[in-house]
Structures are given as structure tokens and as C-alpha cells.
C-alpha atoms as a PDB file:
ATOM      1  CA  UNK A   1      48.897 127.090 104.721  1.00  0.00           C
ATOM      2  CA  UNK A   2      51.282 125.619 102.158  1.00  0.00           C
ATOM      3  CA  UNK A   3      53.460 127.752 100.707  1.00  0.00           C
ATOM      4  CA  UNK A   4      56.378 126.939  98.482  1.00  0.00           C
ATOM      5  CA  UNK A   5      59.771 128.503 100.766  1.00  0.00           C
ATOM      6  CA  UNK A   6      60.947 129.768  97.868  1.00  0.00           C
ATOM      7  CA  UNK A   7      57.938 132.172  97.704  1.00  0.00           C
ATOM      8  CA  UNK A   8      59.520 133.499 101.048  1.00  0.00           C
ATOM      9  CA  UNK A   9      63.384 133.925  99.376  1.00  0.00           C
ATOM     10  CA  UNK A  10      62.244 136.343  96.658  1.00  0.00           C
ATOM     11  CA  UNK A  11      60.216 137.878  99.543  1.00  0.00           C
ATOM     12  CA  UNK A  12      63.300 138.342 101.998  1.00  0.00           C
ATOM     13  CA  UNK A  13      65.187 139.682  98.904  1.00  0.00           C
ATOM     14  CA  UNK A  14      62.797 142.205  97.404  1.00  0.00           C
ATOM     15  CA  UNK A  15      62.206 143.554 101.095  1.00  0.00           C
ATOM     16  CA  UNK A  16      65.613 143.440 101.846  1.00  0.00           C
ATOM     17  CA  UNK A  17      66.427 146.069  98.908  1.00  0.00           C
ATOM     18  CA  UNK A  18      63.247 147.433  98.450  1.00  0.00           C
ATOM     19  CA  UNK A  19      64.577 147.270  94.536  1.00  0.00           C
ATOM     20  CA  UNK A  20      63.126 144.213  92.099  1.00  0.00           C
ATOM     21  CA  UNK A  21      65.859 144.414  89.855  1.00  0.00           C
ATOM     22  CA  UNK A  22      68.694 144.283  92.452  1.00  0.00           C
ATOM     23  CA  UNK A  23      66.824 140.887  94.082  1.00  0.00           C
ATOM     24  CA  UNK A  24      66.414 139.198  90.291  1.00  0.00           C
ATOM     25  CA  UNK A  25      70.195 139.829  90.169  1.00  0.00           C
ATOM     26  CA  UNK A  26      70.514 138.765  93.949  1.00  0.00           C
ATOM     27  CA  UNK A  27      68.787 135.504  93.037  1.00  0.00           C
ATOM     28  CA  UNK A  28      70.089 135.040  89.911  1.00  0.00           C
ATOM     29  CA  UNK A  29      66.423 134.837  88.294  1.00  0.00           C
ATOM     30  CA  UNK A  30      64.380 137.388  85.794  1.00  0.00           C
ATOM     31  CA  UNK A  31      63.047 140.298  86.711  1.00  0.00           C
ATOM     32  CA  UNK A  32      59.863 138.768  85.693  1.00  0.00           C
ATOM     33  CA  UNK A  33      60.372 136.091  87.800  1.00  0.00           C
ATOM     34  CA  UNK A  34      60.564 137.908  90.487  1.00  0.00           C
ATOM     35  CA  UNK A  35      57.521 140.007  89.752  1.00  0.00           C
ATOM     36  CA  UNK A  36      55.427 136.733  89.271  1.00  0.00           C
ATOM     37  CA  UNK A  37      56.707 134.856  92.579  1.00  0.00           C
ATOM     38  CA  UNK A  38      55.610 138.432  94.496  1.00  0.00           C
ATOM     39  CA  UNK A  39      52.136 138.226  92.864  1.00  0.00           C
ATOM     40  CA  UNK A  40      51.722 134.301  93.619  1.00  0.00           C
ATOM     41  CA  UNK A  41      52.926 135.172  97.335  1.00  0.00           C
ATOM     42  CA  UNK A  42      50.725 138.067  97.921  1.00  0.00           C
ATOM     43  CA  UNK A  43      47.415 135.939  96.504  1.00  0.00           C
ATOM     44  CA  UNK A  44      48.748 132.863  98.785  1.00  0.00           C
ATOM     45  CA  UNK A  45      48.602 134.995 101.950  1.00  0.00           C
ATOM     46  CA  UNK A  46      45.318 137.220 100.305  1.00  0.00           C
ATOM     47  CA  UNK A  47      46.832 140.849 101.053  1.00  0.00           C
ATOM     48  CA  UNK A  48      49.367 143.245  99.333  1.00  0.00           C
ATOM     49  CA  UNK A  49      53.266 143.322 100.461  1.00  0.00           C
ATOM     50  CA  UNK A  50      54.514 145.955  98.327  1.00  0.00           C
ATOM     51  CA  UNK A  51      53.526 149.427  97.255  1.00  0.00           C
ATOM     52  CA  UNK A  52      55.244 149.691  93.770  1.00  0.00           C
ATOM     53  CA  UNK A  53      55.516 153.216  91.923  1.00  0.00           C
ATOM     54  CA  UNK A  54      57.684 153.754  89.178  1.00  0.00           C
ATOM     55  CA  UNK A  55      61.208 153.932  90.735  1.00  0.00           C
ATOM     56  CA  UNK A  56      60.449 153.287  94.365  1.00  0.00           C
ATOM     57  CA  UNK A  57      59.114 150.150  96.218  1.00  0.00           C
ATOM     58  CA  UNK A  58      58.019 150.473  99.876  1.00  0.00           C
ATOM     59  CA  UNK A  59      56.460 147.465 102.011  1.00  0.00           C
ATOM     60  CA  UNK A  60      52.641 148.022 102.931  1.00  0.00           C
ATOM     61  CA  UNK A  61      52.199 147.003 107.041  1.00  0.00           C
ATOM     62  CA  UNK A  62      51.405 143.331 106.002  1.00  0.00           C
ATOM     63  CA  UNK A  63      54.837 143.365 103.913  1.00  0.00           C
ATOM     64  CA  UNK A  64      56.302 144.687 107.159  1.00  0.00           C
ATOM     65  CA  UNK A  65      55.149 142.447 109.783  1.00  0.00           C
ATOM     66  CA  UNK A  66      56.159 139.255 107.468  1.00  0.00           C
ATOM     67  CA  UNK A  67      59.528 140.907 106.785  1.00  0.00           C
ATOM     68  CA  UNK A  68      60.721 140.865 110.278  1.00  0.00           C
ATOM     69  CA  UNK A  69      59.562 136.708 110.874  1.00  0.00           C
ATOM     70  CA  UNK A  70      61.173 135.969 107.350  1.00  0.00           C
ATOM     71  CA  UNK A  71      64.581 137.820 107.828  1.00  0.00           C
ATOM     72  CA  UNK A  72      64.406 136.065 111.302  1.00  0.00           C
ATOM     73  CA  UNK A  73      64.111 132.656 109.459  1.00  0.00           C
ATOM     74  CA  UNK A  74      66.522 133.532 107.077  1.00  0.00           C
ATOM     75  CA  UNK A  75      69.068 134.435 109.260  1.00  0.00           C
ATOM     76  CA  UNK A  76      68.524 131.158 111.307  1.00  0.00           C
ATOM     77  CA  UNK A  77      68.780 128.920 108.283  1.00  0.00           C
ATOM     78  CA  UNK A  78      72.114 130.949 107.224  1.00  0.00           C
ATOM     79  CA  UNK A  79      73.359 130.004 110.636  1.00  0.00           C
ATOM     80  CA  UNK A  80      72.154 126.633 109.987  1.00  0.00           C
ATOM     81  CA  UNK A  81      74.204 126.580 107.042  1.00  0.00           C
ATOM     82  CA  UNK A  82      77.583 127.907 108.350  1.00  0.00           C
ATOM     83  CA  UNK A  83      77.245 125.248 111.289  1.00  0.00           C
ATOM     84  CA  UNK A  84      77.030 122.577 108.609  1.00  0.00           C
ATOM     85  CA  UNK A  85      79.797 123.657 106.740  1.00  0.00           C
ATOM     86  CA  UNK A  86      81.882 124.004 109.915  1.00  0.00           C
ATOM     87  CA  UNK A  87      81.031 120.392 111.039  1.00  0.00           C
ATOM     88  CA  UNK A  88      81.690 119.028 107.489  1.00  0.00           C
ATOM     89  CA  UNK A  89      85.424 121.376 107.333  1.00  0.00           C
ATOM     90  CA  UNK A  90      85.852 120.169 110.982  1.00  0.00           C
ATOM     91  CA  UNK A  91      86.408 123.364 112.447  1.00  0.00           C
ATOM     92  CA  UNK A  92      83.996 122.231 115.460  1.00  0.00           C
ATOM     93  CA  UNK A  93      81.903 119.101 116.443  1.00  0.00           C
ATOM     94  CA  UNK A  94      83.113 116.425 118.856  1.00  0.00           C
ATOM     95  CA  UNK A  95      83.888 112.833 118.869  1.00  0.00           C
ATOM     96  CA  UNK A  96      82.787 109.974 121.106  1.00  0.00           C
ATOM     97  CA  UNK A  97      84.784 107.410 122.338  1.00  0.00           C
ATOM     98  CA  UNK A  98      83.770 104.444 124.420  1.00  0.00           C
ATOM     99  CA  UNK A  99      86.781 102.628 125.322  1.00  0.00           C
ATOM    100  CA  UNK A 100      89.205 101.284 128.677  1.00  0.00           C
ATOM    101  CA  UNK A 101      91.301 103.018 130.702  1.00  0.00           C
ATOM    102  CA  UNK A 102      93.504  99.999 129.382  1.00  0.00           C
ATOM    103  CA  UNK A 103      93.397 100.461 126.158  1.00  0.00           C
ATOM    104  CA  UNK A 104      92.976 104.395 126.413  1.00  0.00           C
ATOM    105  CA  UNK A 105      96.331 104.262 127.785  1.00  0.00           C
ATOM    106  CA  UNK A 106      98.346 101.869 125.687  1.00  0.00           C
ATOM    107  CA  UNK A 107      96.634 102.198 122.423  1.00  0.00           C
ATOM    108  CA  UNK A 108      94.613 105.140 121.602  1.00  0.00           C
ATOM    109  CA  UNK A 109      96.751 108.179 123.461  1.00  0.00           C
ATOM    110  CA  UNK A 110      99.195 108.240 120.033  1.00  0.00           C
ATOM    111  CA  UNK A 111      95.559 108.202 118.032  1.00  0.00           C
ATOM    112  CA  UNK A 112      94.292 110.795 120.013  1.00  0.00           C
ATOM    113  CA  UNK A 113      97.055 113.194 119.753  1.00  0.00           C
ATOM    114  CA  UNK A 114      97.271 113.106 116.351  1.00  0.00           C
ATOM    115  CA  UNK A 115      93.606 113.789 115.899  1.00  0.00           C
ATOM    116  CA  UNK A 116      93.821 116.743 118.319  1.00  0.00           C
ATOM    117  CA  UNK A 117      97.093 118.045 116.169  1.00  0.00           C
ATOM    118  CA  UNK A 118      95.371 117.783 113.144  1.00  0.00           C
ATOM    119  CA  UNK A 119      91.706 118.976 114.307  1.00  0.00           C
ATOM    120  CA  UNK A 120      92.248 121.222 117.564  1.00  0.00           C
ATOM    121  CA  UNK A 121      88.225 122.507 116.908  1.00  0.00           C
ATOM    122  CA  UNK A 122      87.038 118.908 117.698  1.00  0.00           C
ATOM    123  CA  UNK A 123      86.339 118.233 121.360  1.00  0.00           C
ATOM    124  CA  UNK A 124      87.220 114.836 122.107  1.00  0.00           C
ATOM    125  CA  UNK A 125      84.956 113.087 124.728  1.00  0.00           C
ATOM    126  CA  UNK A 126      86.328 109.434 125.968  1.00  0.00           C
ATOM    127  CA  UNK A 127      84.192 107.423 127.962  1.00  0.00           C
ATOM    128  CA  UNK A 128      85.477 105.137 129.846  1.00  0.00           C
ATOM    129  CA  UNK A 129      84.106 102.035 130.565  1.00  0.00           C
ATOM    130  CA  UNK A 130      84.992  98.503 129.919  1.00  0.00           C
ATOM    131  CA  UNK A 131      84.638  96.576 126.318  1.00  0.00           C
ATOM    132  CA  UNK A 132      81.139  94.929 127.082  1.00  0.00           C
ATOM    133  CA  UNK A 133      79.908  97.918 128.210  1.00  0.00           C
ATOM    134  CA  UNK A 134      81.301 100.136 125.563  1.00  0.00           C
ATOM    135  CA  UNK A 135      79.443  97.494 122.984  1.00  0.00           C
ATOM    136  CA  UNK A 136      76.227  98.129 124.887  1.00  0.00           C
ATOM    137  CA  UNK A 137      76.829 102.346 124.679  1.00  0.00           C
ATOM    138  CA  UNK A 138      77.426 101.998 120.972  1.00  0.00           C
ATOM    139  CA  UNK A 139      74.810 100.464 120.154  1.00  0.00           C
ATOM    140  CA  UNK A 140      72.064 103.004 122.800  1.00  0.00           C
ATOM    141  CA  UNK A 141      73.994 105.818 120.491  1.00  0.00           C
ATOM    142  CA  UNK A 142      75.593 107.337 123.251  1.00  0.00           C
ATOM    143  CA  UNK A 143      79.180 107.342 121.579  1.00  0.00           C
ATOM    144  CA  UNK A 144      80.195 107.140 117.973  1.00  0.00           C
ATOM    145  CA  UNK A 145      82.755 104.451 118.244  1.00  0.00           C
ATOM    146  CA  UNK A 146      84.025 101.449 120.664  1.00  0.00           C
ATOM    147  CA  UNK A 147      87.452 100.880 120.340  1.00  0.00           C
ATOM    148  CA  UNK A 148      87.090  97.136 122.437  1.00  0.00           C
ATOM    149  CA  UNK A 149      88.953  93.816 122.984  1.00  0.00           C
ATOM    150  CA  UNK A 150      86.729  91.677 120.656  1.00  0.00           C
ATOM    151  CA  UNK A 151      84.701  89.380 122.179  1.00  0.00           C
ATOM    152  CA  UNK A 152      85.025  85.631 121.058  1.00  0.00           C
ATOM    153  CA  UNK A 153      81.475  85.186 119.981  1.00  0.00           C
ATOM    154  CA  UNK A 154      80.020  87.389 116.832  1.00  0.00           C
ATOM    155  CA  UNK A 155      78.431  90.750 117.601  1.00  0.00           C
ATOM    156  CA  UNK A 156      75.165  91.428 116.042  1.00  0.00           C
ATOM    157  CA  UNK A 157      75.013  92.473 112.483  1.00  0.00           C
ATOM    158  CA  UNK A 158      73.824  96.418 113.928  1.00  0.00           C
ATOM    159  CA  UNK A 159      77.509  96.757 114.398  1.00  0.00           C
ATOM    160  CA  UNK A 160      80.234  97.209 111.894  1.00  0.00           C
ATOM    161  CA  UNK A 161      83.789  95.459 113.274  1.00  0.00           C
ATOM    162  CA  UNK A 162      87.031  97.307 112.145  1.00  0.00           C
ATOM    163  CA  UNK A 163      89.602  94.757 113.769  1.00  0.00           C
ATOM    164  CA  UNK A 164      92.988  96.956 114.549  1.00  0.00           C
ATOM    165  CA  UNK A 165      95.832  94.770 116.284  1.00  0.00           C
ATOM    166  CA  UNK A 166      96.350  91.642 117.974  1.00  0.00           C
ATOM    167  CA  UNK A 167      96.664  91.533 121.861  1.00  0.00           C
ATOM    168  CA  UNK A 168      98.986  89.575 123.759  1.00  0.00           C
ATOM    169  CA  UNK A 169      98.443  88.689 127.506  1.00  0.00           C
ATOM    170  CA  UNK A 170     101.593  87.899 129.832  1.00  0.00           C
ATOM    171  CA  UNK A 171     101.926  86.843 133.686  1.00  0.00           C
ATOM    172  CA  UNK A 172     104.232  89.055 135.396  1.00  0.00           C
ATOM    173  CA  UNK A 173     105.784  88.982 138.724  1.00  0.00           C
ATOM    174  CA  UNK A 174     108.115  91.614 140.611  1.00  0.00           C
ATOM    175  CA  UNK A 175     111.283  90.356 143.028  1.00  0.00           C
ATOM    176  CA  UNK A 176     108.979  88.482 146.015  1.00  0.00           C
ATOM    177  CA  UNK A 177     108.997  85.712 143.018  1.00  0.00           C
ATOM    178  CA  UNK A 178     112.309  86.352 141.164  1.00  0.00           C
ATOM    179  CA  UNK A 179     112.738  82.047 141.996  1.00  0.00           C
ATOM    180  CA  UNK A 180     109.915  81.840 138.804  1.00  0.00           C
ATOM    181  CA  UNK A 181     112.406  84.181 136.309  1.00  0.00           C
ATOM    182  CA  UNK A 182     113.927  82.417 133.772  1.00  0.00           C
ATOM    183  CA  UNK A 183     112.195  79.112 134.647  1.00  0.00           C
ATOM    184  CA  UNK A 184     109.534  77.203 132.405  1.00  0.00           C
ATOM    185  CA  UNK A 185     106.504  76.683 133.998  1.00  0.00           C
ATOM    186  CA  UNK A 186     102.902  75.147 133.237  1.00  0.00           C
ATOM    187  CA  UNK A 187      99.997  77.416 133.941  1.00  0.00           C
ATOM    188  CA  UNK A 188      98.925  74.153 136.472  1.00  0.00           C
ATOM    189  CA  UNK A 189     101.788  75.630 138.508  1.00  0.00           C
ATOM    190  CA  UNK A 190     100.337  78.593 139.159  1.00  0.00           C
ATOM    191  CA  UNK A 191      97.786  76.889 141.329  1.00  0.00           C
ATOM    192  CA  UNK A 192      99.899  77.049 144.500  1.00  0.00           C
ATOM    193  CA  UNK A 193     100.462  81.338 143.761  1.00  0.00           C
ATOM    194  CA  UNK A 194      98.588  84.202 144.363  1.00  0.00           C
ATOM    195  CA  UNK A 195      96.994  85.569 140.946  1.00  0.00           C
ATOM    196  CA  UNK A 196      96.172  88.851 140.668  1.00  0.00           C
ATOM    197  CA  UNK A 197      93.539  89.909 137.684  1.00  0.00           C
ATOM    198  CA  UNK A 198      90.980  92.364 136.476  1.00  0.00           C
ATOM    199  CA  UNK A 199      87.477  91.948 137.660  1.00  0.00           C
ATOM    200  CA  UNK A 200      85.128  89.312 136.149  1.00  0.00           C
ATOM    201  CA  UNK A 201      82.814  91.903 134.419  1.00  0.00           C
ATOM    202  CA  UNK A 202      85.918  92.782 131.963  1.00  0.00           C
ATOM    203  CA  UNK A 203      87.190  91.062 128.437  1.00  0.00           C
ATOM    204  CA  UNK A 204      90.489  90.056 129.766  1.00  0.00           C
ATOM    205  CA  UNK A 205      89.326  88.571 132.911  1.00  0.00           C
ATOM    206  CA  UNK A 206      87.015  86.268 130.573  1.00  0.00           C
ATOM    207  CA  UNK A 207      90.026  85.101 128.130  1.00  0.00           C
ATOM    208  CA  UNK A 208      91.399  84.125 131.555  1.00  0.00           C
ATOM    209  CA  UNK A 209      88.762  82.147 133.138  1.00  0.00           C
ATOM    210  CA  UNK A 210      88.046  80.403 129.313  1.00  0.00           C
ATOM    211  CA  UNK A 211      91.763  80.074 129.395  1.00  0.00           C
ATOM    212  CA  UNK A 212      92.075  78.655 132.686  1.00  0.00           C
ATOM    213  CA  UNK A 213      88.933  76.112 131.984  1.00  0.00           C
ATOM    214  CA  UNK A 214      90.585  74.663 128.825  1.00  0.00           C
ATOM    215  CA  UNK A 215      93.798  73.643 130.503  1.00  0.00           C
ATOM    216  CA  UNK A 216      91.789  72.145 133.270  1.00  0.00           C
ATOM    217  CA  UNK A 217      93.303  74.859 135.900  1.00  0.00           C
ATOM    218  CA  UNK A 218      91.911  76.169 138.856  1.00  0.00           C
ATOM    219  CA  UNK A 219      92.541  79.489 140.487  1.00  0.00           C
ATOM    220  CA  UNK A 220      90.627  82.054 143.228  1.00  0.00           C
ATOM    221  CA  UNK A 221      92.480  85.076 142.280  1.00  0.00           C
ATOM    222  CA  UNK A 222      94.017  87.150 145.343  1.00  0.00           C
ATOM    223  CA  UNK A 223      92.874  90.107 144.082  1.00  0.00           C
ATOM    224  CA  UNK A 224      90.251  91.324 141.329  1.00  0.00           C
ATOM    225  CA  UNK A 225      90.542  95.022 140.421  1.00  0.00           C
ATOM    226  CA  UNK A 226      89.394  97.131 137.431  1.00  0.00           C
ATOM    227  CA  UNK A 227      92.672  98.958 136.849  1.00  0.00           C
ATOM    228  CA  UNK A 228      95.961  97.703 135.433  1.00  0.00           C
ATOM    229  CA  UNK A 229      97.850 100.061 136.391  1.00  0.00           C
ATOM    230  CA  UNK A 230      97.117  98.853 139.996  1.00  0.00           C
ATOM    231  CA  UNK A 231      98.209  95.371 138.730  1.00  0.00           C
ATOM    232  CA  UNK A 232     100.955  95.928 137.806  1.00  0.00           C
ATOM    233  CA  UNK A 233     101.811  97.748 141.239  1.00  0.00           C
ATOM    234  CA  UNK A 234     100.535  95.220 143.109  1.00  0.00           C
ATOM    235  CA  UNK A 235     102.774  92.901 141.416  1.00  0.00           C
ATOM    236  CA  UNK A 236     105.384  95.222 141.719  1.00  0.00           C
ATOM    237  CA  UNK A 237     105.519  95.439 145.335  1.00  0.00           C
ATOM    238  CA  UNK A 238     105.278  91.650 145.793  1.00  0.00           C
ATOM    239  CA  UNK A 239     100.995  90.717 146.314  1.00  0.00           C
ATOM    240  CA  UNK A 240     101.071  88.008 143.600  1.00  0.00           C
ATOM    241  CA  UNK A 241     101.334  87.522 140.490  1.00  0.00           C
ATOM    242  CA  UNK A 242      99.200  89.762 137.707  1.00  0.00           C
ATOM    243  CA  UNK A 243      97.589  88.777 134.526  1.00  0.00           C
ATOM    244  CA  UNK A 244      97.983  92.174 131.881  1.00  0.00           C
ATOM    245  CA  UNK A 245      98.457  92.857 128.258  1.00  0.00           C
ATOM    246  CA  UNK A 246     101.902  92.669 127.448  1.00  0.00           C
ATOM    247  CA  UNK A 247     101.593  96.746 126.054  1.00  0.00           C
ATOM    248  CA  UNK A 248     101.115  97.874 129.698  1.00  0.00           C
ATOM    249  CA  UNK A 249     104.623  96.152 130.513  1.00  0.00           C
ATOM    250  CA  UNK A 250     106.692  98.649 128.071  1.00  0.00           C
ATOM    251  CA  UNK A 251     107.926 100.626 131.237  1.00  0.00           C
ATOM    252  CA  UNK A 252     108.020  98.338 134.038  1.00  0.00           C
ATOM    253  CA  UNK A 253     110.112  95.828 132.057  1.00  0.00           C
ATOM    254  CA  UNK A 254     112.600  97.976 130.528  1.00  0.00           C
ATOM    255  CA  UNK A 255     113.062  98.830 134.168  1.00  0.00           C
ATOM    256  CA  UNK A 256     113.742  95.318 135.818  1.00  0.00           C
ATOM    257  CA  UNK A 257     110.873  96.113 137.967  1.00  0.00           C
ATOM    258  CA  UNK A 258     108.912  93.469 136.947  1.00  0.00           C
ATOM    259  CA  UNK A 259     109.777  90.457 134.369  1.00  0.00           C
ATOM    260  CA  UNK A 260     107.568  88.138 132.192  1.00  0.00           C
ATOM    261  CA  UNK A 261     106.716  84.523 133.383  1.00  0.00           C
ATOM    262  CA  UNK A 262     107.814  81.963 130.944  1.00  0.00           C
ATOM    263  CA  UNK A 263     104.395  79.778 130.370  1.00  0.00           C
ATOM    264  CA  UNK A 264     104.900  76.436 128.910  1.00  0.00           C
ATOM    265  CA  UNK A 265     101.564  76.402 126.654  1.00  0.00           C
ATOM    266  CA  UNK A 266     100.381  79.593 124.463  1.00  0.00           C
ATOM    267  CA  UNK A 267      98.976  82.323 126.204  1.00  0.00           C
ATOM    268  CA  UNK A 268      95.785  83.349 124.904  1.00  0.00           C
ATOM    269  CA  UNK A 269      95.336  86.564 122.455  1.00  0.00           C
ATOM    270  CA  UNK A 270      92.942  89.195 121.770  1.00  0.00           C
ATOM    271  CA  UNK A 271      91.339  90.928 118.569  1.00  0.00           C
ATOM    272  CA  UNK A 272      91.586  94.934 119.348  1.00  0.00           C
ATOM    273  CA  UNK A 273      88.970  96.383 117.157  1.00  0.00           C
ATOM    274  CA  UNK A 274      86.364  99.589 116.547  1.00  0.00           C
ATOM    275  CA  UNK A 275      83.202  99.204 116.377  1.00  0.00           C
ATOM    276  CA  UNK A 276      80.448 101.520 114.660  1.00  0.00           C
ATOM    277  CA  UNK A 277      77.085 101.285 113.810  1.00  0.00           C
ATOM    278  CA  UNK A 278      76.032  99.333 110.437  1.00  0.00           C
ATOM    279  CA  UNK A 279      72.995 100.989 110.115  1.00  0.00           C
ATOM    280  CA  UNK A 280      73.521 104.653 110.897  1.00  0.00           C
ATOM    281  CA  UNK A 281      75.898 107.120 108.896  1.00  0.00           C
ATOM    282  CA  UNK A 282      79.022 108.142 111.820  1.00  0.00           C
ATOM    283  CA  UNK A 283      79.499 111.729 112.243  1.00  0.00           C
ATOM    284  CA  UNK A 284      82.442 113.481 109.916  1.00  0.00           C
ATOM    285  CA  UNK A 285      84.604 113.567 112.812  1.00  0.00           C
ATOM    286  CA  UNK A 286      84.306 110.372 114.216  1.00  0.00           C
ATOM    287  CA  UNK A 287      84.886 109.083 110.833  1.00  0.00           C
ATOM    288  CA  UNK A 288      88.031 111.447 110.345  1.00  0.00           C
ATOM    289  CA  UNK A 289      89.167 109.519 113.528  1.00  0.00           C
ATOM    290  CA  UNK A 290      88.312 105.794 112.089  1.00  0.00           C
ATOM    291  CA  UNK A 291      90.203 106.754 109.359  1.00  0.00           C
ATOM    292  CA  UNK A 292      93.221 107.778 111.583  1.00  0.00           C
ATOM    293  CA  UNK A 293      93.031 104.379 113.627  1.00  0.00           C
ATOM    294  CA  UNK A 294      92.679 102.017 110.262  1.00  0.00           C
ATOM    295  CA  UNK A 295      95.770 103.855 108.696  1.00  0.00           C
END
């Protein structure tokens, strides 16, 4: 049965106030209008809703039995309504995040406590994971944006690229190799030391490697871990030496715990960008945080 919904508004309206005149003014519509949208209803559905007298309306059982599915409706599509305007006024939702503990840490935490500040309703869901796999859970739709180390080949054309900041890499060491501080050295040095980098399923660790290749270098790192935090610790207490963005050093060199090696040729860099989808609109809040990140 097709029937026009607005059939079903003067419907909830009329039986709502048992009053035509009151609905036409509820609606902001003619009393005949009214009257004429009852009458097209009623044939529609082939039975009578109302009981009219002079001055008093009353709703036959038919009228009844519809009234309490409509106002059920209605109320549901009110509801509907409100939750839109909340999402759109960002007084709730969420955003999704896919991005490293890495850059997490030493990028976005400033981002994302601004965003919380300015939008406590918003829930805030980071998933951690590393850039090539934050790519891959943009684009199944499982988060809204990937805030990545760019890889070096183009991404597909699904994806829109936002590029943020550039990334600098550094080789640190703690004490055990305090000889190295101050020194210029090649990166063929660095043969005869222990190296200490992120695993090979990771961004970084493939600058490294391409890196390493083009300057005809060959290192087995020591150790390959997926945190730099640990890195950095490990080069603190003296395991070798640790490949890490310079960002992550803020602390530990301010400190004299650990200090930057002086590499003869140019350490590679890194494109820090978001990522959303090209051909899907991003939800209001994510793009209130794209917004915030492209400022």
C-alpha cells in the first residue's frame, strides 16, 4: 500500500488534538487542507478514522488502532531528528583514528586535546596500528582517517592525501658509544655496530632498508621491535645504536641521555599525512578534526 507520509502527519496531528482547526494551525496548512488529506487517507486505507459532529471529533476504533503505530513512528522519526541535529552540533558522535603509537605520541596528542577541549561529547577512538595497516583500515571503512608516514609510491585514487609535516629520522646512541659523539661518520661505518630498528612490517623500517640499499650498506639489525619508546631505551642503556624520528628525541636529548649521530650523507625524510576517503563524505566530526590537523 502506497501512501503519501504526509497523509500520516495530518493524521498524527488531527488525532493528537482531536480538533481540525488546531492541527491546520499545527501544520501550518488550511483547514480545508486538512479536511481533504483526512478524506484521501480514510479512502486509501477504505474505513473511517474520525467521528466528526459539530464541535467535537472522536477517533472511530480503526482511527484508534492506527493512532498508536503512527504516534509510535512519529516519535521515532523526532528522535531521529534530534540525533541528527546533535551529530551535526557535535554534541555526540565519535571519531576514528587509525594511526602509530609513534606518531600518536609525538604528533597527534596536542591534536587530540584540543579536539577533546573543544568537543568533550565526541568519543575519540584511536586505533593503533602501523601506517600500512592504517591505509588498509581506511580504506575497509573501519576508521574515518589515517594519520600515516606516507609511503613513497602513490596511493590509489579511493584515498584523498592531506600531507601535514615533514619527518626527520636520526641515529642515536646513549654513553656505551659516547667515542661516536661529535665525530663525522659515513652510514658504511655503521656496519661494524649494533643497529637497533623498528620491525620490517613498519614505514620507517622501509625508508631504512631503501636507505641502506642506495648507499650500498649492509646491516642485520640487533634488534627489531615495534615500539620506539623501547628504542630509545635500548639505546639508552647501551644495546646498540637506534634508528627513530628525531620528534621522539625531544626528552632524551635535552637530558644528555642520549645524543644524535653525526651522518656524513642526508638522512632520509618522511611525508606525515591524513588520509580520507575520496569517494565517501567523512563524518562531521572527523572532519571537525581534519580541519584541526590542516590548521
Amino acid at each position: 500500500m502506497d501512501i503519501n507520509f504526509e497523509l500520516y502527519k495530518v493524521f498524527y496531528h488531527v488525532a493528537r488534538h482531536l480538533n481540525f482547526s488546531e492541527a491546520a494551525q499545527q501544520l501550518f496548512i488550511s483547514q480545508s487542507a486538512v479536511s481533504q488529506s483526512i478524506k484521501l487517507l480514510e479512502e486509501k486505507l477504505s474505513c473511517r478514522l474520525f467521528i466528526r459532529h459539530t464541535k467535537q471529533v472522536r477517533l472511530t476504533q480503526e482511527g484508534e488502532a492506527l493512532f498508536r503505530h503512527i504516534e509510535q513512528a512519529y516519535h521515532f522519526i523526532k528522535s531521529g531528528e534530534k540525533h541528527i541535529h546533535q551529530i551535526h552540533s557535535l554534541q555526540e558522535g565519535e571519531v576514528r583514528i587509525g594511526a602509530s603509537d609513534t606518531i600518536c605520541k609525538y604528533y597527534l596528542l596536542p591534536f587530540i586535546r584540543q579536539f577533546h577541549r573543544q568537543y568533550p561529547k565526541i568519543r575519540i577512538h584511536i586505533t593503533n596500528r602501523t601506517s600500512p595497516v592504517c591505509i588498509e583500515l581506511l580504506k575497509k571503512g573501519i576508521v574515518d582517517l589515517a594519520v600515516v608516514n606516507l609511503p613513497e609510491e602513490s596511493l590509489e585514487p579511493s584515498l584523498h592525501v592531506h600531507q601535514l609535516a615533514k619527518v626527520q629520522y636520526a641515529f642515536v646512541a646513549g654513553d656505551a658509544f659516547i667515542d661516536l659523539q661529535g665525530r663525522e661518520i659515513s652510514i658504511k661505518e655503521l656496519e661494524g655496530y649494533p643497529i637497533l630498528t623498528l620491525e620490517k612490517n613498519t614505514t620507517t623500517r622501509s625508508l631504512l632498508d631503501a636507505f641502506l640499499l642506495q648507499h650500498n650498506t649492509a646491516i642485520t639489525p640487533e634488534i627489531e621491535i615495534s615500539s620506539v619508546d623501547l628504542l630509545l631505551e635500548f639505546a639508552k642503556i647501551g644495546l646498540g645504536i637506534s634508528f627513530v624520528m628525531e620528534d621522539s628525541l625531544r626528552d632524551m636529548l635535552s637530558m644528555d641521555e642520549l645524543f644524535r649521530l653525526n651522518i656524513r650523507e642526508t638522512l632520509p625524510q618522511r611525508n606525515l599525512g591524513v588520509l580520507s576517503p575520496a569517494n565517501l563524505p567523512v563524518p562531521i566530526a572527523a572532519s571537525r578534526f581534519l580541519e584541526l590537523l590542516m590548521k
